[in-house]
N, C-alpha and C. Protein backbone atom coordinates (compact mmCIF):
# COMPACT_ATOMS: atom_id res chain seq x y z
N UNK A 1 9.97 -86.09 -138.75
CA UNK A 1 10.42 -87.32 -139.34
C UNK A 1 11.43 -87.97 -138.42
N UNK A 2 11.06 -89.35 -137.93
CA UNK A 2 12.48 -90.05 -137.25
C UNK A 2 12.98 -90.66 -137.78
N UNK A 3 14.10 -91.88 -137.24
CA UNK A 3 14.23 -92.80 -137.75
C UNK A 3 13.67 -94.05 -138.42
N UNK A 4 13.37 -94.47 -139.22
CA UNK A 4 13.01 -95.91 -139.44
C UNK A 4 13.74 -96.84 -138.38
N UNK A 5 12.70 -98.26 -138.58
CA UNK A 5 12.95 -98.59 -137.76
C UNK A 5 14.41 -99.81 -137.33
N UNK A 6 14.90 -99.82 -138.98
CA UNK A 6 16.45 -99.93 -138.82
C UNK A 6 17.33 -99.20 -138.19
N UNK A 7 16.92 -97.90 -138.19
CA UNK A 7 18.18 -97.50 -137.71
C UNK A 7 18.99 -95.94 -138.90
N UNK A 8 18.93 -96.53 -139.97
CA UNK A 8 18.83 -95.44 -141.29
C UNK A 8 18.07 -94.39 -140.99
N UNK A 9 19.06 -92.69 -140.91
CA UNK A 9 18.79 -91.98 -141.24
C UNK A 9 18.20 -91.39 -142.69
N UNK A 10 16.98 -90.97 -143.23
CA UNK A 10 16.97 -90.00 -144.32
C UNK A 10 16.81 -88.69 -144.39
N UNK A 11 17.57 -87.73 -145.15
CA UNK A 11 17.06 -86.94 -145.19
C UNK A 11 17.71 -85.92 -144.23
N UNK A 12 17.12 -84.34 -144.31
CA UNK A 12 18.49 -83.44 -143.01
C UNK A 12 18.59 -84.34 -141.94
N UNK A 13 19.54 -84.22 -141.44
CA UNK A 13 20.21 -84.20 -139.91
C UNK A 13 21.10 -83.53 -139.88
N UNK A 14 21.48 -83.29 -138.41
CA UNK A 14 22.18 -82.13 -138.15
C UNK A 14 23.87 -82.75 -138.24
N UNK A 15 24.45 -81.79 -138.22
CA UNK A 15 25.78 -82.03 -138.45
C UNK A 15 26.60 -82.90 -137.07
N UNK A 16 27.52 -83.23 -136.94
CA UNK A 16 28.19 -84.00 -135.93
C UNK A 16 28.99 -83.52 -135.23
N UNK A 17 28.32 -83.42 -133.81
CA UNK A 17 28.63 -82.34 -132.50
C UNK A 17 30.20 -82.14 -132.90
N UNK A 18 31.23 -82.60 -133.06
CA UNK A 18 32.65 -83.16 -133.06
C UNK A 18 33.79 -82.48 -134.00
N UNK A 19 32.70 -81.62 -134.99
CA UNK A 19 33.33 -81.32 -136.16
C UNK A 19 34.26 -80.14 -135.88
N UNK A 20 35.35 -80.44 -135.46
CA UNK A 20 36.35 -79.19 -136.00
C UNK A 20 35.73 -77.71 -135.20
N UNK A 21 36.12 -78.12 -134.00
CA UNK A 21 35.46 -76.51 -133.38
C UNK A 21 37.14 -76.03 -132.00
N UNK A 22 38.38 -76.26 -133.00
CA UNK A 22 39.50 -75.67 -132.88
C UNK A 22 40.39 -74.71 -134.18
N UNK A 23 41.00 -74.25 -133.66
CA UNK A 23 41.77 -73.15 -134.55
C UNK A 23 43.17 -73.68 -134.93
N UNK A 24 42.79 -74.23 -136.37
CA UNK A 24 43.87 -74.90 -137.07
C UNK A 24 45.27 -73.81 -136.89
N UNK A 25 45.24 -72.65 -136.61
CA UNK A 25 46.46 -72.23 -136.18
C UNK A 25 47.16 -72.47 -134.83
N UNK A 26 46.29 -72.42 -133.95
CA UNK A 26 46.88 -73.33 -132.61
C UNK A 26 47.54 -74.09 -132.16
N UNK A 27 46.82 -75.26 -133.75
CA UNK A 27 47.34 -76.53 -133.78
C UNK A 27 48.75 -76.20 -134.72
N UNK A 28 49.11 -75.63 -135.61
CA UNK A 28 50.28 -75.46 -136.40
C UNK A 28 51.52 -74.99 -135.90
N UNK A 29 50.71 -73.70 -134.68
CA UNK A 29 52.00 -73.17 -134.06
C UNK A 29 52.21 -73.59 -132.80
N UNK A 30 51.71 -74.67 -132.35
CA UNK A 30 52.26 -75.88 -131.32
C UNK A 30 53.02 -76.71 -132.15
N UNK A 31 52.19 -77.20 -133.25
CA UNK A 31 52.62 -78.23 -133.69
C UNK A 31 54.70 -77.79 -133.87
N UNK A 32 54.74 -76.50 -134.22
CA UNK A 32 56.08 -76.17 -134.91
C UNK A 32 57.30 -75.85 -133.77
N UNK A 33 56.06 -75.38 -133.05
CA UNK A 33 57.10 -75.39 -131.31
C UNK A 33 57.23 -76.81 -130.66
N UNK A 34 56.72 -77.69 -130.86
CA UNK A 34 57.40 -79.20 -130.24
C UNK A 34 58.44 -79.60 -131.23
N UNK A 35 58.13 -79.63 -132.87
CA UNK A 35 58.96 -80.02 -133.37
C UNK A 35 60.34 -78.83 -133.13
N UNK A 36 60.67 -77.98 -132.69
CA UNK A 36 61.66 -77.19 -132.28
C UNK A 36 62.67 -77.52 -130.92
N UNK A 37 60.99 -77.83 -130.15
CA UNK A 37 62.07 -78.18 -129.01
C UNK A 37 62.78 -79.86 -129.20
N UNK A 38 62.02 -80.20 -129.76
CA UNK A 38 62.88 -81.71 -130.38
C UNK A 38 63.95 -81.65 -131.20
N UNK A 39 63.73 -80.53 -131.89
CA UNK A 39 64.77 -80.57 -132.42
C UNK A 39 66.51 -79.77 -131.73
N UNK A 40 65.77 -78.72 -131.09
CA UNK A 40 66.86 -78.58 -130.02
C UNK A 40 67.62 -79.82 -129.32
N UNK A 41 66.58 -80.58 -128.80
CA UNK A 41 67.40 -81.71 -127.44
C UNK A 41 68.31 -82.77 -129.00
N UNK A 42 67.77 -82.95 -129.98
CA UNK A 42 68.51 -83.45 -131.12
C UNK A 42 69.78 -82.85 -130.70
N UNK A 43 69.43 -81.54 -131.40
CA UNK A 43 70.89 -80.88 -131.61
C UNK A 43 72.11 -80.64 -130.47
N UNK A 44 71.52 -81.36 -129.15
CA UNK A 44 72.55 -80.88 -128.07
C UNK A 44 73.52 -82.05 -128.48
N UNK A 45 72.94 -83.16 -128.83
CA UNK A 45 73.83 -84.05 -128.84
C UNK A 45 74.91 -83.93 -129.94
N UNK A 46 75.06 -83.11 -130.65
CA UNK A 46 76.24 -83.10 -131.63
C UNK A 46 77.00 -81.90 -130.90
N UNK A 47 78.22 -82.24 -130.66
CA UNK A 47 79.48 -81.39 -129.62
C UNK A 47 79.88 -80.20 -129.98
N UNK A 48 79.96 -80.34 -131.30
CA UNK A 48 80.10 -78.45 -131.78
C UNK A 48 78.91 -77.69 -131.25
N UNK A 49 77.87 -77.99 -131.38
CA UNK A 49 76.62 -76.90 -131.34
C UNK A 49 76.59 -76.96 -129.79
N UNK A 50 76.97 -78.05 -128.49
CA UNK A 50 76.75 -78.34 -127.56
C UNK A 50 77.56 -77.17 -126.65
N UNK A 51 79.16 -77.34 -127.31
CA UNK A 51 80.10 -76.15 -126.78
C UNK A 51 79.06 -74.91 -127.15
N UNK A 52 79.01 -74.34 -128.64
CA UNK A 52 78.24 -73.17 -128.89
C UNK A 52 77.45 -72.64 -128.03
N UNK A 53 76.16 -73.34 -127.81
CA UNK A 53 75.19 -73.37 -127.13
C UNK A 53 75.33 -72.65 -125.66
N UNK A 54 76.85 -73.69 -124.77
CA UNK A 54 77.09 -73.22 -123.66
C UNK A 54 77.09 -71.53 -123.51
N UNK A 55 77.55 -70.93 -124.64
CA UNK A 55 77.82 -69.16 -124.18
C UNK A 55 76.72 -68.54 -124.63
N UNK A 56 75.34 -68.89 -124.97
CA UNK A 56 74.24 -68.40 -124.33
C UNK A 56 73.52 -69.15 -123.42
N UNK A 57 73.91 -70.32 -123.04
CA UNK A 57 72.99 -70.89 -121.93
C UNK A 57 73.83 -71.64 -121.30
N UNK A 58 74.71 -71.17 -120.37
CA UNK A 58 75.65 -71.68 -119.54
C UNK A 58 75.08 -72.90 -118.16
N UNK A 59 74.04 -72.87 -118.33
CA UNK A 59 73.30 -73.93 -117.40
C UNK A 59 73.30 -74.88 -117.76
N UNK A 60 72.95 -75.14 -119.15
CA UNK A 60 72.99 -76.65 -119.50
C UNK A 60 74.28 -77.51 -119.75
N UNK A 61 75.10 -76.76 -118.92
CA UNK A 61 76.53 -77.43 -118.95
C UNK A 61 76.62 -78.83 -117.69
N UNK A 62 75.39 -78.59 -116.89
CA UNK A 62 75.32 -80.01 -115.95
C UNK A 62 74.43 -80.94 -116.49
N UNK A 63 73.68 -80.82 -117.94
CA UNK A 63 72.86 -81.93 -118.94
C UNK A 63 73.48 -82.31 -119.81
N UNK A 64 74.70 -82.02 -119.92
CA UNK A 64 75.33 -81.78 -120.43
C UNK A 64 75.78 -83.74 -121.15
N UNK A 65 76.99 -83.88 -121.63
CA UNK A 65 77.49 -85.16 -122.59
C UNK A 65 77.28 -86.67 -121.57
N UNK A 66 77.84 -86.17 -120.47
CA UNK A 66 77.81 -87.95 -119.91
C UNK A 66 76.62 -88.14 -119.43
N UNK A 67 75.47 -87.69 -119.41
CA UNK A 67 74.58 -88.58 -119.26
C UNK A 67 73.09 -88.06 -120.48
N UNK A 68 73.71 -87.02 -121.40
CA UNK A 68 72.62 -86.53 -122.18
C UNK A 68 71.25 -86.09 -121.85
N UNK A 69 70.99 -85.86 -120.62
CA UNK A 69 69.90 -85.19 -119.71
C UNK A 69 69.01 -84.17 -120.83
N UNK A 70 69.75 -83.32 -121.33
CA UNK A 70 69.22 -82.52 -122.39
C UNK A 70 68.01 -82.98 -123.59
N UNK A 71 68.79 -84.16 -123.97
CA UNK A 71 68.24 -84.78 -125.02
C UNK A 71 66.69 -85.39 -124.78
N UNK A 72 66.83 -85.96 -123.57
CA UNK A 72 65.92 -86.42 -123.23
C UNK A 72 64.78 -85.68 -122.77
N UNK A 73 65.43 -84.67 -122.09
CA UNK A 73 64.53 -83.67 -121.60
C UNK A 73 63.75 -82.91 -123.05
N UNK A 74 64.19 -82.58 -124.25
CA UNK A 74 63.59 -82.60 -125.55
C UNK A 74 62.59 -83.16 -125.76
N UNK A 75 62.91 -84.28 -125.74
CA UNK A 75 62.26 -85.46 -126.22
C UNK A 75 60.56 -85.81 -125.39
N UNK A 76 61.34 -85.60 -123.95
CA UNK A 76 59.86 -85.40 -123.64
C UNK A 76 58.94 -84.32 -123.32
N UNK A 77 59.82 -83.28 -123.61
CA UNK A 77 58.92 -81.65 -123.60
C UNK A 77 58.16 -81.47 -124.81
N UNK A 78 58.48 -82.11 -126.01
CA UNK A 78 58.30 -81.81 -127.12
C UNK A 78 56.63 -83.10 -127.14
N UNK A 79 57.13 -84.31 -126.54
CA UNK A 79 55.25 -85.02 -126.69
C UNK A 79 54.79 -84.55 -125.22
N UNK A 80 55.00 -83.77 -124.66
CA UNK A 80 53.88 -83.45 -123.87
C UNK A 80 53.07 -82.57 -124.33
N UNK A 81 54.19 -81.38 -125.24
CA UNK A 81 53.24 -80.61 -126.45
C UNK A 81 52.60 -81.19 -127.44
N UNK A 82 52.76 -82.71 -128.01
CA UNK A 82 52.37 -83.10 -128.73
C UNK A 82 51.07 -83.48 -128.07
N UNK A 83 51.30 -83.65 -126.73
CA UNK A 83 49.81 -84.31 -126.11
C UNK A 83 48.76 -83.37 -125.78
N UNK A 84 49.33 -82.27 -125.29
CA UNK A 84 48.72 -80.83 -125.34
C UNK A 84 47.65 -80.39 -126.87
N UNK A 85 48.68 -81.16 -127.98
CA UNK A 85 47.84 -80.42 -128.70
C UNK A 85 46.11 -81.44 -128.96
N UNK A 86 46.59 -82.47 -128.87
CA UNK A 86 45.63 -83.66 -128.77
C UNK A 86 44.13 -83.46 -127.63
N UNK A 87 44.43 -82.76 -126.80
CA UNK A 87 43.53 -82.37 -125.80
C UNK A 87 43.14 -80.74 -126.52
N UNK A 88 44.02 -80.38 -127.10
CA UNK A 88 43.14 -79.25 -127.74
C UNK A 88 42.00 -79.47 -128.36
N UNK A 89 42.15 -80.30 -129.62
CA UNK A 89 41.47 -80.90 -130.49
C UNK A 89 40.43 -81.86 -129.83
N UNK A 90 41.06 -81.98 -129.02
CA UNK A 90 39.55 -82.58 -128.21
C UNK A 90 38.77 -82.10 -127.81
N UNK A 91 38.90 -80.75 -127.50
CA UNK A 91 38.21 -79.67 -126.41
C UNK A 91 38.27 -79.40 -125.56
N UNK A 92 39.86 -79.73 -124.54
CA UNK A 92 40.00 -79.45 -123.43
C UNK A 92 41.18 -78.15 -123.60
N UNK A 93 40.19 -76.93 -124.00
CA UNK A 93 41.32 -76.16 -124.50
C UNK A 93 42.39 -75.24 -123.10
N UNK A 94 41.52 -75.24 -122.01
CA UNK A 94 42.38 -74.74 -120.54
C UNK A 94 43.49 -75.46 -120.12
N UNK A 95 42.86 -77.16 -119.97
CA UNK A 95 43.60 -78.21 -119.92
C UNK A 95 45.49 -78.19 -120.77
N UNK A 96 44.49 -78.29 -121.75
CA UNK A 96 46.32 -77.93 -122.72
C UNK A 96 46.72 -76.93 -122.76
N UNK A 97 46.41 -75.82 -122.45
CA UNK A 97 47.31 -74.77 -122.46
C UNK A 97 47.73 -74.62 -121.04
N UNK A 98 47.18 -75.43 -119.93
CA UNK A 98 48.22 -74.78 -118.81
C UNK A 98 49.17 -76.42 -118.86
N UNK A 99 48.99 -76.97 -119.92
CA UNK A 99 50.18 -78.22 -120.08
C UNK A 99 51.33 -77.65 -120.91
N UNK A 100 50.83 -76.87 -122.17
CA UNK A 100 51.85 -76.47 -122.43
C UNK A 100 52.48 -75.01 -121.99
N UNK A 101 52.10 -74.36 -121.18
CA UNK A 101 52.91 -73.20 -120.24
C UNK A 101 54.13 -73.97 -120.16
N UNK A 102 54.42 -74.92 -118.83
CA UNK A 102 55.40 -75.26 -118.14
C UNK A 102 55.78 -75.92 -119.69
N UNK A 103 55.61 -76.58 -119.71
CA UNK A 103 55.99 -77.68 -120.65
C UNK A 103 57.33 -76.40 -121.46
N UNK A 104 56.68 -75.49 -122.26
CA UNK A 104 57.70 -74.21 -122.87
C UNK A 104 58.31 -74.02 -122.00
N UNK A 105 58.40 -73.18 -120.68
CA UNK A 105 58.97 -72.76 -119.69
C UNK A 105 60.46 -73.47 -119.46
N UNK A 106 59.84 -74.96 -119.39
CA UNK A 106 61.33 -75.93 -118.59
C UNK A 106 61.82 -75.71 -119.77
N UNK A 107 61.60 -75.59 -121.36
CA UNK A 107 62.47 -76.28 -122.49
C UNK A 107 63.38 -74.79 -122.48
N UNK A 108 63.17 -73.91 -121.91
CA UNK A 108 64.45 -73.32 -120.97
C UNK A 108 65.45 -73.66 -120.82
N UNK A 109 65.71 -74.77 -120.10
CA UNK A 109 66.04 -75.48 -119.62
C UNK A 109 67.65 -75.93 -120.57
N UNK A 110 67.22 -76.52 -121.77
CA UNK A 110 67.92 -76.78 -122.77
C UNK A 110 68.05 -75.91 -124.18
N UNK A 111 67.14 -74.68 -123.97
CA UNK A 111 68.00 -73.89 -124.80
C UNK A 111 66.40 -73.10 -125.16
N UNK A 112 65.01 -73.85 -125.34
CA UNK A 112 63.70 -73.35 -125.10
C UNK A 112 63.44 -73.76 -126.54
N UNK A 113 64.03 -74.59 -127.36
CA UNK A 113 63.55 -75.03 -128.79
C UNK A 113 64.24 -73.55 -129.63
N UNK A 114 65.58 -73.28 -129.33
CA UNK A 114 66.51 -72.29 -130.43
C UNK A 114 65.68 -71.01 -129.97
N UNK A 115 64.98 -70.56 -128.54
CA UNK A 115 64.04 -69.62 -128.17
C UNK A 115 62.71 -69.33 -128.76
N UNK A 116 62.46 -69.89 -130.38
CA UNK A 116 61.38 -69.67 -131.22
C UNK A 116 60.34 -70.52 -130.46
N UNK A 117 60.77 -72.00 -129.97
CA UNK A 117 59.65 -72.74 -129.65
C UNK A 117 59.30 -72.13 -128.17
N UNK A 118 59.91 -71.67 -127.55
CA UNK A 118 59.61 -70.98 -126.10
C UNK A 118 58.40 -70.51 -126.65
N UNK A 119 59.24 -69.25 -127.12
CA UNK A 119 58.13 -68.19 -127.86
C UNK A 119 57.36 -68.64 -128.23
N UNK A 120 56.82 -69.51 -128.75
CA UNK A 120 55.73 -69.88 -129.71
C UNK A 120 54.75 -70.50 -129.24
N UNK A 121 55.59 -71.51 -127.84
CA UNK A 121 54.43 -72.00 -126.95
C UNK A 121 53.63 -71.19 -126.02
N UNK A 122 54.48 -70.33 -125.62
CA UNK A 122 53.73 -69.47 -124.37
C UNK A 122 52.70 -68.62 -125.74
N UNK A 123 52.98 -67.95 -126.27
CA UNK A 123 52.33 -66.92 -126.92
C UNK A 123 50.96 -68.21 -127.54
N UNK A 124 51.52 -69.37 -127.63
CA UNK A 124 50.13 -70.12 -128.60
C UNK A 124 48.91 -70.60 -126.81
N UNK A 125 49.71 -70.51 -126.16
CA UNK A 125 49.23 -70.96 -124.72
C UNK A 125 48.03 -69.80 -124.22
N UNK A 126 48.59 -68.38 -124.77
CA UNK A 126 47.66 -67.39 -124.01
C UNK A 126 46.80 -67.30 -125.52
N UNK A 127 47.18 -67.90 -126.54
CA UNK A 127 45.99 -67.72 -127.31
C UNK A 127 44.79 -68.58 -127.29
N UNK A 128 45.31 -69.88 -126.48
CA UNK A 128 44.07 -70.90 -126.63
C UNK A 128 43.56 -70.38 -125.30
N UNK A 129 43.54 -69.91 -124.10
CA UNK A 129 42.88 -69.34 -123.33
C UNK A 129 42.49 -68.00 -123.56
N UNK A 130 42.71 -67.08 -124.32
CA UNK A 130 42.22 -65.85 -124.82
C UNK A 130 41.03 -66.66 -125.90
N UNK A 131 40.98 -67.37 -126.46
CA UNK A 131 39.59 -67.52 -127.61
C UNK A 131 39.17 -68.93 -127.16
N UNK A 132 39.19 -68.90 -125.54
CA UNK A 132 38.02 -69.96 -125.14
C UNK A 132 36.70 -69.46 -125.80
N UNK A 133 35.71 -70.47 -126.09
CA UNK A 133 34.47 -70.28 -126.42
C UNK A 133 34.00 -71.16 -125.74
N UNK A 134 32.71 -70.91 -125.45
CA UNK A 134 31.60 -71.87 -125.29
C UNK A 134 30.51 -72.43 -126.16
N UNK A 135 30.71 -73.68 -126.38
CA UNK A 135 29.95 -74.15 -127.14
C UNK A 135 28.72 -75.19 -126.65
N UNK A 136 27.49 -74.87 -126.84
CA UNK A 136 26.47 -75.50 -126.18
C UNK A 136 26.02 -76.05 -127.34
């Protein structure tokens, strides 16, 4: 059976190449590690937590208040994971995970998203390259 000659399908067809062939956990525990490291470069900017901060991560004392380097650096570690995850869901699952490696790595940098989002990116990074599939 084909199409008529409108154009109108009836009847089975197959499902739509497109449907959901990522691991909604991938996407959750990226999703929770950008919002971390955003929320880190947030939090540098308030001065109590900024001093705090310094005596486990004595580096970010040159990103430090006069020019807020930190913050920013958040801000954009956190949508490159956001963009990472977008190319997941697309199917470029190698692609985004060697975006979000570094991407975790630098947020080092400013503290790594309170260490959870570090953690969460690298470990979600070797999971989307550990359950590559191929789909034909």
């Amino acid at each position: 059976m084909g199409a008529p000659g409108s154009g109108a399908v009836y009847g089975p067809y197959p499902a739509p190449r497109m449907l959901r062939r990522y691991s909604l956990l991938v996407v959750f525990l990226l999703g929770i590690s950008s919002v971390l490291i955003y929320a880190n470069g947030q939090a540098l900017l308030w001065p109590p937590f900024f001093a705090q901060w310094l005596i486990f991560f004595p580096w970010i004392l040159p990103l430090g208040p006069p020019f807020q380097f930190g913050f920013i650096l958040g801000i954009i570690l956190s949508l490159i994971i956001a963009g990472a995850i977008l190319l997941y869901m697309l199917g470029f699952r190698v692609l985004s995970a060697f975006m979000v490696f570094p991407a975790a790595i630098v947020s080092l940098f400013i503290g790594g998203g309170f260490i959870v989002g570090l953690a969460l990116g690298v470990i979600t990074g070797i999971l989307m390259i550990m359950n590559e599939k191929r789909w034909f």
